[in-house]
PDB file of N, CA and C in Angstrom:
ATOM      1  N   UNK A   1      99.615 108.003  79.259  1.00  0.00           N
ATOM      2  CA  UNK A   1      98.284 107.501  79.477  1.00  0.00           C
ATOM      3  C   UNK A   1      98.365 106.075  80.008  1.00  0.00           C
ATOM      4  N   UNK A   2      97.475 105.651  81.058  1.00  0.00           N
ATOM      5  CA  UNK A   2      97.585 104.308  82.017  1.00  0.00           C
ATOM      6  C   UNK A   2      96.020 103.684  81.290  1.00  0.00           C
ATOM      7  N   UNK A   3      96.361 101.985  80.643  1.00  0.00           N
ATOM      8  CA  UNK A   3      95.042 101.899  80.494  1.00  0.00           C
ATOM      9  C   UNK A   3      95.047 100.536  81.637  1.00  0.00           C
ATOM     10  N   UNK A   4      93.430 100.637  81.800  1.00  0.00           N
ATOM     11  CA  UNK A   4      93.135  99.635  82.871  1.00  0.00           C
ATOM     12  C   UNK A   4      92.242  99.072  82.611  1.00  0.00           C
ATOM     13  N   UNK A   5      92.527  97.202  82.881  1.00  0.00           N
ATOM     14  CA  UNK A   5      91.370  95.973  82.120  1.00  0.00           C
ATOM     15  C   UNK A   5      91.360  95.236  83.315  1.00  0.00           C
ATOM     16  N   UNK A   6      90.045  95.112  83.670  1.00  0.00           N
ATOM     17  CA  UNK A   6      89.383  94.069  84.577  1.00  0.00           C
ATOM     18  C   UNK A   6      88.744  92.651  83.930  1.00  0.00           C
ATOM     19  N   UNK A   7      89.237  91.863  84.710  1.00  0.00           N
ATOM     20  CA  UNK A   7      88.753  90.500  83.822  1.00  0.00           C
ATOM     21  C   UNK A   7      88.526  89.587  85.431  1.00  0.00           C
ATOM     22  N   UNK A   8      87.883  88.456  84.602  1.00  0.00           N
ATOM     23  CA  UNK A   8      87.377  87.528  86.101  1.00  0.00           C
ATOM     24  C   UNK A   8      86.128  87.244  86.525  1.00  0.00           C
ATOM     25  N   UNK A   9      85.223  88.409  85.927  1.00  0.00           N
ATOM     26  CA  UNK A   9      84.838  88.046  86.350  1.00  0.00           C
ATOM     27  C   UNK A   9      83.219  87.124  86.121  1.00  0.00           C
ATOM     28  N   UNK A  10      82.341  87.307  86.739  1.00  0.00           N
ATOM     29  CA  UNK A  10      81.182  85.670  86.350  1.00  0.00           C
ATOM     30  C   UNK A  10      80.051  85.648  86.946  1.00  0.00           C
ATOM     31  N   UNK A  11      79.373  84.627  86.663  1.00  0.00           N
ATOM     32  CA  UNK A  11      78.715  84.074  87.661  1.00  0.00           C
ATOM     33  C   UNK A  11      78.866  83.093  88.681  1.00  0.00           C
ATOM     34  N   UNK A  12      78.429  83.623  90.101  1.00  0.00           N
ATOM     35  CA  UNK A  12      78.577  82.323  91.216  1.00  0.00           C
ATOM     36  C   UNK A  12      77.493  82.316  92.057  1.00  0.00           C
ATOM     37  N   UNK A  13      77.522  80.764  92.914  1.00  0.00           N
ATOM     38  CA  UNK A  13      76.151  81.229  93.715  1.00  0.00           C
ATOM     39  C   UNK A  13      76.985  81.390  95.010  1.00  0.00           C
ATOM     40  N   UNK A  14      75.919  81.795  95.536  1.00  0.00           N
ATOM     41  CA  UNK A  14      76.398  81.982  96.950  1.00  0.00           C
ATOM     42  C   UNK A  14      77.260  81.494  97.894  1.00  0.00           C
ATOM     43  N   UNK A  15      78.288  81.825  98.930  1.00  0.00           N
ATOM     44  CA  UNK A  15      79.220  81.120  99.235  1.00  0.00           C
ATOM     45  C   UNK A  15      80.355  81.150  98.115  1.00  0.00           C
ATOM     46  N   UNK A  16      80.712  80.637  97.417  1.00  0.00           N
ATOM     47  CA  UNK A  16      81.473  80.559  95.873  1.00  0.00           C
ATOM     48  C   UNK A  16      82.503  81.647  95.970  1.00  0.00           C
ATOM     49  N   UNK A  17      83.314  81.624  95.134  1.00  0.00           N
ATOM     50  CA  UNK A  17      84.821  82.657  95.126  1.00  0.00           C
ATOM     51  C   UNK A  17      84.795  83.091  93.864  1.00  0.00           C
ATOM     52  N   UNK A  18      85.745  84.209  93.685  1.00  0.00           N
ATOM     53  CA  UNK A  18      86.116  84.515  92.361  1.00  0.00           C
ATOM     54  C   UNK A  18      87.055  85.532  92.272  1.00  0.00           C
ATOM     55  N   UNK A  19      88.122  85.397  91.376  1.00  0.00           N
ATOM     56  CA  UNK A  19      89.481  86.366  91.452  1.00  0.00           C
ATOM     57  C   UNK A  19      89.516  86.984  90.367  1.00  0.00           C
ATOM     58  N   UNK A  20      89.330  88.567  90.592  1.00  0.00           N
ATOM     59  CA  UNK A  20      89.199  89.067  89.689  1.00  0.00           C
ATOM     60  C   UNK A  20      90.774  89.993  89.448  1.00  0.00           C
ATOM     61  N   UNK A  21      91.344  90.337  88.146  1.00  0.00           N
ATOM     62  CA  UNK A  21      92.632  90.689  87.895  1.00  0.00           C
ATOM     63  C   UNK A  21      92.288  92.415  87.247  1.00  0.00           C
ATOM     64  N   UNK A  22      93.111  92.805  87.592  1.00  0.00           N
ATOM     65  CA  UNK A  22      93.286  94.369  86.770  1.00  0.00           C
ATOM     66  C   UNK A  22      95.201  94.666  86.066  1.00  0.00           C
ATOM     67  N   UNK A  23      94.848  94.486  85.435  1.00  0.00           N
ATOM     68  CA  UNK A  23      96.109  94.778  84.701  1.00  0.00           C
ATOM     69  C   UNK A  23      96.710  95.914  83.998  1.00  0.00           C
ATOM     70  N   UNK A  24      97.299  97.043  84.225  1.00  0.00           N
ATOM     71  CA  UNK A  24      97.986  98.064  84.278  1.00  0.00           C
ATOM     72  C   UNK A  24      98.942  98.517  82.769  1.00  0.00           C
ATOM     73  N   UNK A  25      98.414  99.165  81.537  1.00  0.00           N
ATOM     74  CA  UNK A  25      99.378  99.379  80.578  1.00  0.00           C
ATOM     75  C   UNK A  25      99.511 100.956  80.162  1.00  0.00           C
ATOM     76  N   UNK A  26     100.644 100.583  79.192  1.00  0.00           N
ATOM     77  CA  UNK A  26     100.838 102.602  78.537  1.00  0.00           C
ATOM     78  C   UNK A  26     101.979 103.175  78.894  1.00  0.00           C
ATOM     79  N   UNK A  27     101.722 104.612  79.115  1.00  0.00           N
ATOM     80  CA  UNK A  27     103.265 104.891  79.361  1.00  0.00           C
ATOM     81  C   UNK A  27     102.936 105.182  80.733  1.00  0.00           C
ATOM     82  N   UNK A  28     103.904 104.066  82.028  1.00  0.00           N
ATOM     83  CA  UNK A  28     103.734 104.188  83.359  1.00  0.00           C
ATOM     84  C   UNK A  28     105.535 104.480  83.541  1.00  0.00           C
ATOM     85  N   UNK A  29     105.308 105.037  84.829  1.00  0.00           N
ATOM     86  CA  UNK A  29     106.727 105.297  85.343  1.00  0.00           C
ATOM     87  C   UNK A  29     106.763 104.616  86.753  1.00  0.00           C
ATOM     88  N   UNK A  30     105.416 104.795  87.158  1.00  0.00           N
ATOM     89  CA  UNK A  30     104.907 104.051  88.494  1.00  0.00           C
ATOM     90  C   UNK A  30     103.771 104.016  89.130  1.00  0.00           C
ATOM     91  N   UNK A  31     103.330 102.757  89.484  1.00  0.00           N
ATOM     92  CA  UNK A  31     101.835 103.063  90.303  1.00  0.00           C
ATOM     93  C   UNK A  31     101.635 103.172  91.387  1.00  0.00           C
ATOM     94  N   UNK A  32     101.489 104.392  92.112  1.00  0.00           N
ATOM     95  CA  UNK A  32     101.147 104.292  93.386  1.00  0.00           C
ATOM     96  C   UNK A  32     100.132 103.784  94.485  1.00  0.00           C
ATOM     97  N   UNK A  33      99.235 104.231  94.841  1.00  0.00           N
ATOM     98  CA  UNK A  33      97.886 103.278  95.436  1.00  0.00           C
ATOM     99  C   UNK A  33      97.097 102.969  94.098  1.00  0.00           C
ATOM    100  N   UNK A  34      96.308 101.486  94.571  1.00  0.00           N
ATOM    101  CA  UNK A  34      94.984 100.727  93.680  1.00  0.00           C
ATOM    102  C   UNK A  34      94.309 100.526  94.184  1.00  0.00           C
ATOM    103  N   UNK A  35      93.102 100.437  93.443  1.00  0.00           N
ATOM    104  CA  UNK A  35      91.839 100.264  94.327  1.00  0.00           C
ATOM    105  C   UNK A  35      91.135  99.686  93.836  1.00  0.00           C
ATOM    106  N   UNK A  36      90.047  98.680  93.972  1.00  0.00           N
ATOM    107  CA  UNK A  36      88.789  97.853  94.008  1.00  0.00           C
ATOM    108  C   UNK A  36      87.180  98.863  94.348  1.00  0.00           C
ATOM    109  N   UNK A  37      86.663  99.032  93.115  1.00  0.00           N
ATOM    110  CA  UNK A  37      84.827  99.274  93.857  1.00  0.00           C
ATOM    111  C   UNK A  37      84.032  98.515  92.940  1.00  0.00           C
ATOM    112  N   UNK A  38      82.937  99.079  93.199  1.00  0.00           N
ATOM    113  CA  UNK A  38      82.167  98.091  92.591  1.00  0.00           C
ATOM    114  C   UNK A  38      80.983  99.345  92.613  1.00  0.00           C
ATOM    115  N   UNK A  39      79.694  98.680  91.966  1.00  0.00           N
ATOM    116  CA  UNK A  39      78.390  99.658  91.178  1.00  0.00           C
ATOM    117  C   UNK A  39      77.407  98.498  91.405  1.00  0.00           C
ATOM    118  N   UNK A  40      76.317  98.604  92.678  1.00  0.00           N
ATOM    119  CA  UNK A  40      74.991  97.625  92.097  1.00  0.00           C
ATOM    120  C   UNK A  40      74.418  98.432  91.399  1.00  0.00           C
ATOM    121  N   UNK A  41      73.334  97.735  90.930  1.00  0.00           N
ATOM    122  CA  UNK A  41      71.912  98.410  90.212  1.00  0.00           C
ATOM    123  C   UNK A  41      70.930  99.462  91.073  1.00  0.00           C
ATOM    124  N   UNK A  42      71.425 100.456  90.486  1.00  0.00           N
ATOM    125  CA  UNK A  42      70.675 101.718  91.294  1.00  0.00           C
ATOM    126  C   UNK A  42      71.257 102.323  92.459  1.00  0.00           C
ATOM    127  N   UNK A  43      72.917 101.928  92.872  1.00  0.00           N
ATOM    128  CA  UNK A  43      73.236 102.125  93.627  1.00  0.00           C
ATOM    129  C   UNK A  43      74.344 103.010  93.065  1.00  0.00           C
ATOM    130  N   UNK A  44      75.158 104.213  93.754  1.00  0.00           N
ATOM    131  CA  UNK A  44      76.635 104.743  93.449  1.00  0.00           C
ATOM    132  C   UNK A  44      77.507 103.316  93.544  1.00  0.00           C
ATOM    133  N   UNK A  45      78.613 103.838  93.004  1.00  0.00           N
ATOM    134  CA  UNK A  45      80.092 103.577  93.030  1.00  0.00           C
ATOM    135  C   UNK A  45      80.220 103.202  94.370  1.00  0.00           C
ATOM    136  N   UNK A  46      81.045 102.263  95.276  1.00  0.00           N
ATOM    137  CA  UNK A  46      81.079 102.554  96.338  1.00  0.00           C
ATOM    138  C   UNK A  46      82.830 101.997  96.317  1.00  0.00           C
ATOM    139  N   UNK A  47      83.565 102.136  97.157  1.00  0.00           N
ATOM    140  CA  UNK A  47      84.905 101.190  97.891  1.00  0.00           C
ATOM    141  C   UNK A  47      84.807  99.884  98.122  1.00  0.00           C
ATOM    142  N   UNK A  48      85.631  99.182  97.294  1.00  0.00           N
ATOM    143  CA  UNK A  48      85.636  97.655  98.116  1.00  0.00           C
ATOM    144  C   UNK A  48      86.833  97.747  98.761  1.00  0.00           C
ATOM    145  N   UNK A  49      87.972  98.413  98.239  1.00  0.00           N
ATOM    146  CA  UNK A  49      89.057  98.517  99.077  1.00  0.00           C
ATOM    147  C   UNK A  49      90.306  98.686  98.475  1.00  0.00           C
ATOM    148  N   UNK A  50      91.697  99.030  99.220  1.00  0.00           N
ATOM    149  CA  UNK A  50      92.677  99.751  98.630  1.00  0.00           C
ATOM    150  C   UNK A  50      93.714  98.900  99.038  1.00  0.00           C
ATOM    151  N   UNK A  51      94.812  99.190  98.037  1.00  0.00           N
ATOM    152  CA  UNK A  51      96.343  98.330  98.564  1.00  0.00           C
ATOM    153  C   UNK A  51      97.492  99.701  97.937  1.00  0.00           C
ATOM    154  N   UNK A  52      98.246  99.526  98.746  1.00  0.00           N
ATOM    155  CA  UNK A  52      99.309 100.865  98.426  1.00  0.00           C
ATOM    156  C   UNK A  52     100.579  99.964  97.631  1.00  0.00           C
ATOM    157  N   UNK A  53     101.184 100.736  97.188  1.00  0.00           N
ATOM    158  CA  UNK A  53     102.787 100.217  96.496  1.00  0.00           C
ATOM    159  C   UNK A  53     103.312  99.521  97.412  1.00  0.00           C
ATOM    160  N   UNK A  54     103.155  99.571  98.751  1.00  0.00           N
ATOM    161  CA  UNK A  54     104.129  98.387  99.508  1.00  0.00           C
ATOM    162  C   UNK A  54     103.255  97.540  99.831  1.00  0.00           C
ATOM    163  N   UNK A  55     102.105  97.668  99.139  1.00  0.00           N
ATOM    164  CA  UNK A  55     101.230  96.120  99.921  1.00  0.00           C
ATOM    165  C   UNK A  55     100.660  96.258 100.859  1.00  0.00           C
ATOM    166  N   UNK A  56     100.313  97.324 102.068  1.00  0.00           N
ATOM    167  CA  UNK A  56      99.415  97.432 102.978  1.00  0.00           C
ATOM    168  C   UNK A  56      98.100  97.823 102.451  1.00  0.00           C
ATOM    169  N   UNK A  57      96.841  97.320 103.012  1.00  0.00           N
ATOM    170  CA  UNK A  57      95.437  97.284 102.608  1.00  0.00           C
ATOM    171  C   UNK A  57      94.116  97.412 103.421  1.00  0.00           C
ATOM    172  N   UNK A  58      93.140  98.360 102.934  1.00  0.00           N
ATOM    173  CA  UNK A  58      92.127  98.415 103.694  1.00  0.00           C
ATOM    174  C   UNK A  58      90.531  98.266 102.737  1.00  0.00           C
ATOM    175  N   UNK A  59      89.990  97.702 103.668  1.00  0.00           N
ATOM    176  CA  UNK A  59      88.633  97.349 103.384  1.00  0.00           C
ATOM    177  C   UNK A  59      87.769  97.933 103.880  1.00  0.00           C
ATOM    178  N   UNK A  60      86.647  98.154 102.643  1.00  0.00           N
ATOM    179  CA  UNK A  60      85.168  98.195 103.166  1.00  0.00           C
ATOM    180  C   UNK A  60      84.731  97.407 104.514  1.00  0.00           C
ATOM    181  N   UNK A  61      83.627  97.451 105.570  1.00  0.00           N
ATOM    182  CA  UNK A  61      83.490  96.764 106.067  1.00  0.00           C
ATOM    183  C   UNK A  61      82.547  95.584 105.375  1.00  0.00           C
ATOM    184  N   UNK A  62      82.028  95.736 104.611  1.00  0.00           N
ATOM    185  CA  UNK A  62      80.961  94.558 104.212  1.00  0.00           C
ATOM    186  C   UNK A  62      81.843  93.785 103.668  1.00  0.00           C
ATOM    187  N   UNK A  63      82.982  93.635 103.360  1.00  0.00           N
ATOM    188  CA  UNK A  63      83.732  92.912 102.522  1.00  0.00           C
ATOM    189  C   UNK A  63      84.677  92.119 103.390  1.00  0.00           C
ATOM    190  N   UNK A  64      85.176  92.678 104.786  1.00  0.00           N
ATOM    191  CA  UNK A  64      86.077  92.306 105.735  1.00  0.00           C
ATOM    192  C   UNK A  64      86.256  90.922 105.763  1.00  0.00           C
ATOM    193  N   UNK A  65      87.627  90.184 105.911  1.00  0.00           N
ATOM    194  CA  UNK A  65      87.875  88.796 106.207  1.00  0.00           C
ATOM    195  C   UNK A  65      87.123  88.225 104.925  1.00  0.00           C
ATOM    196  N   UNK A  66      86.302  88.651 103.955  1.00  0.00           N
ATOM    197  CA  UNK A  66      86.095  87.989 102.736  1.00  0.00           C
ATOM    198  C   UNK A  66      86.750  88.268 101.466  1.00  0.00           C
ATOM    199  N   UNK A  67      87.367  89.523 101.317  1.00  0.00           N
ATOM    200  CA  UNK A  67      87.630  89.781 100.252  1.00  0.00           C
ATOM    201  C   UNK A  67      89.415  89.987 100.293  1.00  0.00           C
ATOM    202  N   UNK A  68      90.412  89.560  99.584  1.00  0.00           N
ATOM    203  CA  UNK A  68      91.941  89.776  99.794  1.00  0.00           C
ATOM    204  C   UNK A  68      92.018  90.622  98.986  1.00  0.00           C
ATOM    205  N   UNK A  69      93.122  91.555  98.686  1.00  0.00           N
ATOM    206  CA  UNK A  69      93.175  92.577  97.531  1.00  0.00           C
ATOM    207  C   UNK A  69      95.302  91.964  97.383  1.00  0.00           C
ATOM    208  N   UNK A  70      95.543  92.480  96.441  1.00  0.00           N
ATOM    209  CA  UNK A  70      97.246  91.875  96.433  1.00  0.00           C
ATOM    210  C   UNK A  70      97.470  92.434  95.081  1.00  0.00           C
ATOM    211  N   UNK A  71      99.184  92.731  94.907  1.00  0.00           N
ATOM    212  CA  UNK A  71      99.116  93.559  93.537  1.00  0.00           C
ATOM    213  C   UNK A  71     100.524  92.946  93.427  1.00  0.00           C
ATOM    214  N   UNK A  72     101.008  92.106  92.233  1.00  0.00           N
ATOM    215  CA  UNK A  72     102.530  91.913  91.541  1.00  0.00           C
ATOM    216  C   UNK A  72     102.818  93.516  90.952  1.00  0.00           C
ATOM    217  N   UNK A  73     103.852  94.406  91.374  1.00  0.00           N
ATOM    218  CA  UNK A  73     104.064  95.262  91.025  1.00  0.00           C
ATOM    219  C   UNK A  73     104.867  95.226  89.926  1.00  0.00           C
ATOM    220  N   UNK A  74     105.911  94.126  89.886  1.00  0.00           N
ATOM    221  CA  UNK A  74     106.550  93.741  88.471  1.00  0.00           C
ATOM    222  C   UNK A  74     105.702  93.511  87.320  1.00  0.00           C
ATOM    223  N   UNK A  75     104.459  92.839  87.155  1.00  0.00           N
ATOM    224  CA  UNK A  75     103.148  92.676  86.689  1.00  0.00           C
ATOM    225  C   UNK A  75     102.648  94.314  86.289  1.00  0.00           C
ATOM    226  N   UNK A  76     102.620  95.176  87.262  1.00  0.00           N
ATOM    227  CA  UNK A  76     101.714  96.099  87.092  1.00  0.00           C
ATOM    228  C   UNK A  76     100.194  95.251  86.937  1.00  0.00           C
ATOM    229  N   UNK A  77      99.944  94.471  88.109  1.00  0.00           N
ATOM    230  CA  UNK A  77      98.311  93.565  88.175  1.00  0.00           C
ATOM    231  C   UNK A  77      98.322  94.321  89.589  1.00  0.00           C
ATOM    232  N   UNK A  78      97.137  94.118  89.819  1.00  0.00           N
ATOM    233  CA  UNK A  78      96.240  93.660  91.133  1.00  0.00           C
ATOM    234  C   UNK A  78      95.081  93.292  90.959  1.00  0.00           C
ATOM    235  N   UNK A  79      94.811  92.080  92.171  1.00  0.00           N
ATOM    236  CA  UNK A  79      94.660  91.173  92.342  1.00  0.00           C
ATOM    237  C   UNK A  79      93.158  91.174  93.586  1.00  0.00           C
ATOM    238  N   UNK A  80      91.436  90.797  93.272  1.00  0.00           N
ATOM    239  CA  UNK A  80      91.092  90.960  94.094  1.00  0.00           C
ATOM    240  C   UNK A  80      90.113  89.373  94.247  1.00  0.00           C
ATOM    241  N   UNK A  81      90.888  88.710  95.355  1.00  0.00           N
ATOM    242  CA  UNK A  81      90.250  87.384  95.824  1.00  0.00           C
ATOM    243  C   UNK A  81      89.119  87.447  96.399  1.00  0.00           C
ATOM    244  N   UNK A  82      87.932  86.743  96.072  1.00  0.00           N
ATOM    245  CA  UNK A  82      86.275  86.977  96.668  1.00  0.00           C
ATOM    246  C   UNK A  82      86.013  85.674  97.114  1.00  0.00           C
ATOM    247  N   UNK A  83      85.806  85.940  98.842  1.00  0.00           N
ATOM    248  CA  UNK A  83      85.719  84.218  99.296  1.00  0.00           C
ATOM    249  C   UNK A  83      84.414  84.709  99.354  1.00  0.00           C
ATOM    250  N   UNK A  84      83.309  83.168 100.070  1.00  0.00           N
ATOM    251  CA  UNK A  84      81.912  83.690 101.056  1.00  0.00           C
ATOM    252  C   UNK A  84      81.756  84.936 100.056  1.00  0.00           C
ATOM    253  N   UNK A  85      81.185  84.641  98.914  1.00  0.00           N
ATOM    254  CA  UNK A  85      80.122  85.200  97.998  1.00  0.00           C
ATOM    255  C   UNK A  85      78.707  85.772  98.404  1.00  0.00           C
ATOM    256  N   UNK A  86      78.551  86.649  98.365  1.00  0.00           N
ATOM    257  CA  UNK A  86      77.058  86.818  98.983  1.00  0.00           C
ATOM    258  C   UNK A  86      75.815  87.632  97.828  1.00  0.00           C
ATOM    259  N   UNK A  87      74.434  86.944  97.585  1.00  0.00           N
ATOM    260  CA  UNK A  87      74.220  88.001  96.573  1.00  0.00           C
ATOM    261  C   UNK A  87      74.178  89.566  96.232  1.00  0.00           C
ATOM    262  N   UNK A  88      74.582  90.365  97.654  1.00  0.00           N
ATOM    263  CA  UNK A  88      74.607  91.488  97.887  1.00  0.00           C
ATOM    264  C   UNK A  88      75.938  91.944  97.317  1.00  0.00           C
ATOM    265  N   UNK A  89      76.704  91.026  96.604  1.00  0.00           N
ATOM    266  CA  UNK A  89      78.079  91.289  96.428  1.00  0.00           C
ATOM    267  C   UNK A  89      77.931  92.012  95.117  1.00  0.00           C
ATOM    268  N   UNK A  90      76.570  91.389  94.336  1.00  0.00           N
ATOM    269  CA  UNK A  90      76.208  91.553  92.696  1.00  0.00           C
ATOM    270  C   UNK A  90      76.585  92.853  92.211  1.00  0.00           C
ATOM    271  N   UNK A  91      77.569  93.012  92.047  1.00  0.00           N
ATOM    272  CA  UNK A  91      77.905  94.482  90.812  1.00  0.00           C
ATOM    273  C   UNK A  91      79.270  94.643  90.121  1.00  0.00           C
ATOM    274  N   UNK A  92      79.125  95.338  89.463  1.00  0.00           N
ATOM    275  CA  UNK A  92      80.297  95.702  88.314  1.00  0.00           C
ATOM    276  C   UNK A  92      81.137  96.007  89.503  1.00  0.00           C
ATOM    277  N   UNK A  93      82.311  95.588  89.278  1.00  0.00           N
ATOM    278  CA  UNK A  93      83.710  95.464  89.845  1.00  0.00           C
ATOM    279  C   UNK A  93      84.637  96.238  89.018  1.00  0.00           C
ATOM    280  N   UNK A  94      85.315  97.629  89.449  1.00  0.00           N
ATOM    281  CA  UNK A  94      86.028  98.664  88.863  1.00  0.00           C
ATOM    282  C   UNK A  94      87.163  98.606  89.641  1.00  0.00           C
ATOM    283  N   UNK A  95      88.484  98.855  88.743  1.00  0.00           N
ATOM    284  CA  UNK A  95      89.920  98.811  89.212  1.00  0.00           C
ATOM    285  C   UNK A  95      90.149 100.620  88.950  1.00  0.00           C
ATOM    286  N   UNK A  96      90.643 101.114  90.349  1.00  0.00           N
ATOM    287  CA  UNK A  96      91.626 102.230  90.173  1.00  0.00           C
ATOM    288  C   UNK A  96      93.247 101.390  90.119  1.00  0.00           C
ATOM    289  N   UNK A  97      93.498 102.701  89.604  1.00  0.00           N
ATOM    290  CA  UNK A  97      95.014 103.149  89.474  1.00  0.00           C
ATOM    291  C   UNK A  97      95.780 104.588  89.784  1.00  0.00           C
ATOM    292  N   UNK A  98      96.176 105.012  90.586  1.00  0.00           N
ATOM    293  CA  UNK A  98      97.031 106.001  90.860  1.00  0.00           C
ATOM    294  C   UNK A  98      98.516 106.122  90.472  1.00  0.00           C
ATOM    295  N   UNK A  99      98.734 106.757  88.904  1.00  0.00           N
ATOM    296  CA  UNK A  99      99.697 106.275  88.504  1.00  0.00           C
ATOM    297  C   UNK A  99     100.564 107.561  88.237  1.00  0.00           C
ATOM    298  N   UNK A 100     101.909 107.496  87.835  1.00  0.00           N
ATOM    299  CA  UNK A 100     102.913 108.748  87.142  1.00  0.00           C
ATOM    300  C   UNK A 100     103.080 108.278  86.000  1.00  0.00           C
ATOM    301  N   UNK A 101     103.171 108.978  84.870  1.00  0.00           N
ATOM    302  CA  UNK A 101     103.641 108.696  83.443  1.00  0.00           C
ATOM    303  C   UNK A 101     104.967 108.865  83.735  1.00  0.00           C
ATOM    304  N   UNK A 102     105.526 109.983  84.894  1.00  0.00           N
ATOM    305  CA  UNK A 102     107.112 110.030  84.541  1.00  0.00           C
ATOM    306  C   UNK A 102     107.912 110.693  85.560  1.00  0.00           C
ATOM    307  N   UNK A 103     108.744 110.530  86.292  1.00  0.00           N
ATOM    308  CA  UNK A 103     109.334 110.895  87.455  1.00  0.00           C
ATOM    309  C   UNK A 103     108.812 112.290  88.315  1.00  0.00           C
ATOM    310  N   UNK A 104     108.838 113.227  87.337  1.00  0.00           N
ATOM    311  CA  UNK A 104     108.197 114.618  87.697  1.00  0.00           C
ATOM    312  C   UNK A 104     106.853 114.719  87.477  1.00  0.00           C
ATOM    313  N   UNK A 105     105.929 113.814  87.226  1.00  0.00           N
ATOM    314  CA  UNK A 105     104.474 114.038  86.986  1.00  0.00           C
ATOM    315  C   UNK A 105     103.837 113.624  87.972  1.00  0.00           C
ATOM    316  N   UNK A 106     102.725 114.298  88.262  1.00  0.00           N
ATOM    317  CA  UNK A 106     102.019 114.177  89.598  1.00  0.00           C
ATOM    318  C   UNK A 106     101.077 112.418  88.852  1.00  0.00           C
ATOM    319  N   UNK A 107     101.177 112.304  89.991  1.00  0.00           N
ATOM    320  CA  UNK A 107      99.717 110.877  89.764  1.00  0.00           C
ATOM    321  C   UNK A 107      98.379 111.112  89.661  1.00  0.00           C
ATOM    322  N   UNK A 108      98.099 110.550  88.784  1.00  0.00           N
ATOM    323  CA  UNK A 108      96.999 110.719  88.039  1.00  0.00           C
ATOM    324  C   UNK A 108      95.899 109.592  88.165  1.00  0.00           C
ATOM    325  N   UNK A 109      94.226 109.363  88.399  1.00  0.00           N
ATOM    326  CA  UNK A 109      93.896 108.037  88.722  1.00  0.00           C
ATOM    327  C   UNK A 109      93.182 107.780  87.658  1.00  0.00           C
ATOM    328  N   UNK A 110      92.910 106.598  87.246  1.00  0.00           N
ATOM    329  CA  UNK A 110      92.790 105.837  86.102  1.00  0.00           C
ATOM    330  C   UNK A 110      91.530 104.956  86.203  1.00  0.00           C
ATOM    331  N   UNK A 111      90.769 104.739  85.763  1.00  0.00           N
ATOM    332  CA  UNK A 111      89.834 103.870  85.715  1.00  0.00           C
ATOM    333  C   UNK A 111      89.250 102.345  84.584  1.00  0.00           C
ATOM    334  N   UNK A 112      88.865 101.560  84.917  1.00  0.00           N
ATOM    335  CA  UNK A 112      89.024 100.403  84.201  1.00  0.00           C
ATOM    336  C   UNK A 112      87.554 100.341  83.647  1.00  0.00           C
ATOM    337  N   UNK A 113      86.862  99.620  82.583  1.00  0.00           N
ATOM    338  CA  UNK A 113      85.619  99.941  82.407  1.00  0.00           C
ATOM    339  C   UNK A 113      84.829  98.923  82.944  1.00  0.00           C
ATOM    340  N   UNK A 114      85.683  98.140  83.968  1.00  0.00           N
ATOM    341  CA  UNK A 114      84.655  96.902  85.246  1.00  0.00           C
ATOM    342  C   UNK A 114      84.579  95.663  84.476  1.00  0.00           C
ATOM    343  N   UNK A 115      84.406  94.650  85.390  1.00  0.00           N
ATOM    344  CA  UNK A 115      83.606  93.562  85.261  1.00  0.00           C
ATOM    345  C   UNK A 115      82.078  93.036  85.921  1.00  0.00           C
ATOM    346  N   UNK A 116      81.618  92.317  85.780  1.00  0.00           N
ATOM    347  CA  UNK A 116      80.083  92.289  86.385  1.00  0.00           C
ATOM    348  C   UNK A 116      80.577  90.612  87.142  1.00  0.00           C
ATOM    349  N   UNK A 117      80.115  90.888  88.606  1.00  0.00           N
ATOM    350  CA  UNK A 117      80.172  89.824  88.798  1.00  0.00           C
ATOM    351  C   UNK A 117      78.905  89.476  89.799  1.00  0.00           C
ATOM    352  N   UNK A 118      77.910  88.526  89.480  1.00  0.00           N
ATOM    353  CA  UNK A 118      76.905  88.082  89.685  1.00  0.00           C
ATOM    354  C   UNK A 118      76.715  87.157  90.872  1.00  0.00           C
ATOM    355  N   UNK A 119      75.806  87.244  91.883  1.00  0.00           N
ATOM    356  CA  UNK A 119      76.260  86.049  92.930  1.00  0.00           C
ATOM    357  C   UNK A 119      74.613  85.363  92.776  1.00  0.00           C
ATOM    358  N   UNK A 120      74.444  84.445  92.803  1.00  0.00           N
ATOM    359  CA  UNK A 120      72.943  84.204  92.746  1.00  0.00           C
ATOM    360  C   UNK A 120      73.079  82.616  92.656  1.00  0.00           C
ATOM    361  N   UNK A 121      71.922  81.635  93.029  1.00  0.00           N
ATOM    362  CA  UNK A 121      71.649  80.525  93.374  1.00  0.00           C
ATOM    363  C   UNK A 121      70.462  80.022  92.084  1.00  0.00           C
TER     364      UNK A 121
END
């Protein structure tokens, strides 16, 4: 079992940054792709964006050139940097995990129970 904790995150106003962390525990053997979404109010789940085991990454477009994603795999973290804050950004922030408990086990994805991060003036 992979558990997953999001922390980071806050309130900011607009413009403003914020780095939010997901940190990876349990019995892992390895994590394969992670991912970043987020939940406004009244809205689905949507993608903020993905980083694979070697570090290549893709984004939402609303997020493009604002948002970095990065993962210490020794850590078992990843890592999602929020430049140019916007209040449209406002929602719970959820970490996947695509993980193996153990050499022969298929990957399994994991979910974190979010952080809320607020953009407002």
């Amino acid at each position: 079992q992979v558990q997953l904790v999001e922390s980071g995150g806050g309130l900011v106003q607009p413009g403003g940054s914020l780095r939010l962390s997901c940190v990876a525990s349990g019995r892992i053997f390895s994590i394969n792709g992670m991912g970043w979404y987020r939940q406004a109010p009244g809205k689905e789940r949507e993608l903020v964006g993905t980083i694979t085991s070697g570090g290549s990454t893709n984004y939402a477009e609303a997020v493009k050139g604002r948002f970095t994603i990065s993962r210490d795999n020794a850590k078992n973290t990843m890592y999602l940097q929020m430049n140019s804050l916007k209040p449209e950004d406002t929602a719970v922030y959820y970490c996947n995990a695509d993980a193996q408990s153990g050499r022969y086990r298929p990957s399994i994805k994991s979910w974190g129970q979010g952080t809320q991060v607020t953009v407002s003036s």
